[in-house]
C-alpha atoms as a PDB file:
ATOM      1  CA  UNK A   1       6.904   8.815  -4.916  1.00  0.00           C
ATOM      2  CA  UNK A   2       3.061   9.085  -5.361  1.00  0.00           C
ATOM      3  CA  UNK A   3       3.249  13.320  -5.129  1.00  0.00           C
ATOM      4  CA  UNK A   4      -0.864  13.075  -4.417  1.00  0.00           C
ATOM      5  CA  UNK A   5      -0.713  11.664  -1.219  1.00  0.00           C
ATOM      6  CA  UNK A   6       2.607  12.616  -0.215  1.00  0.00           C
ATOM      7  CA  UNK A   7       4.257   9.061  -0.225  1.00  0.00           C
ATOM      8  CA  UNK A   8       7.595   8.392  -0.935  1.00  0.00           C
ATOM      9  CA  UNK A   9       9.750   5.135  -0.160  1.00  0.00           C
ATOM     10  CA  UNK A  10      13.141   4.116  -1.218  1.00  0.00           C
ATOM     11  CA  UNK A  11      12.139   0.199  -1.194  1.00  0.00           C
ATOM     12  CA  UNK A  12      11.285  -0.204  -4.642  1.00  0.00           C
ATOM     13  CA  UNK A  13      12.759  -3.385  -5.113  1.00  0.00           C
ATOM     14  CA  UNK A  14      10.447  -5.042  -2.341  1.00  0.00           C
ATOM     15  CA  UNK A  15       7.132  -2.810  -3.869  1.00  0.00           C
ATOM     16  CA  UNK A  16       8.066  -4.640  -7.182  1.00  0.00           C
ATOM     17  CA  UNK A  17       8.523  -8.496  -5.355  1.00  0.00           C
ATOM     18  CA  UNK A  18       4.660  -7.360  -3.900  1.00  0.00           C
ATOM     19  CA  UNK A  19       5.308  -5.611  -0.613  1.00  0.00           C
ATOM     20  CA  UNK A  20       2.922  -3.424  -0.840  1.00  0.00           C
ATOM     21  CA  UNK A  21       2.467  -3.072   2.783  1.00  0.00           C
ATOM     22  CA  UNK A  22       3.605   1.003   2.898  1.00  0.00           C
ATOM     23  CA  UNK A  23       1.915   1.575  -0.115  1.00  0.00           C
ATOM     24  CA  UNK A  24      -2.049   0.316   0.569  1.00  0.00           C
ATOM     25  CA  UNK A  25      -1.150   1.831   4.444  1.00  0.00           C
ATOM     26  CA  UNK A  26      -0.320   5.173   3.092  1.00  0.00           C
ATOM     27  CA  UNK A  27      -3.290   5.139   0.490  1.00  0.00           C
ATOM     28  CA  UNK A  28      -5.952   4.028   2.972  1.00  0.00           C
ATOM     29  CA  UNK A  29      -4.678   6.886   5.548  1.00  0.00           C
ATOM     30  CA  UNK A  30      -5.147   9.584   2.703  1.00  0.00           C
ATOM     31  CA  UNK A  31      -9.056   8.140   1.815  1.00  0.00           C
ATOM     32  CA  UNK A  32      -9.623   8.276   5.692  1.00  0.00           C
ATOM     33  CA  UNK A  33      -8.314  11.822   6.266  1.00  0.00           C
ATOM     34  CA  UNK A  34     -10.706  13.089   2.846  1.00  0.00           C
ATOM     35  CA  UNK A  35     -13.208  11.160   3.771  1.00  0.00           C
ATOM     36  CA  UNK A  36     -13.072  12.592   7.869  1.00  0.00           C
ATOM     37  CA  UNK A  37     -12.601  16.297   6.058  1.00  0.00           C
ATOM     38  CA  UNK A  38     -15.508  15.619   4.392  1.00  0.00           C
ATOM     39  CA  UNK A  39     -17.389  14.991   7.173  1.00  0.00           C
ATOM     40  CA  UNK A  40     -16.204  17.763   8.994  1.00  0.00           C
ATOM     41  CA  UNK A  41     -14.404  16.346  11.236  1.00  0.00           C
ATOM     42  CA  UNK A  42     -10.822  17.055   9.886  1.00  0.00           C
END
């Protein structure tokens, strides 16, 4: 669980063999909605 963008998965074993697939998906969503709010458009 990564508590600062609200992530959680229950597929640790495949985050530790380097599918990291949920994790960069969820982290690049976050950066676009900051980076929208701080345009003003979120």
């Amino acid at each position: 669980t990564d508590h600062r963008i609200g992530f959680t998965t229950h597929n640790m074993d495949g985050v530790f063999d380097g599918d990291l697939f949920e994790v960069t998906e969820a982290l690049q969503k976050e950066e676009m909605a900051q980076k929208l709010e701080a345009a003003g458009m979120g």
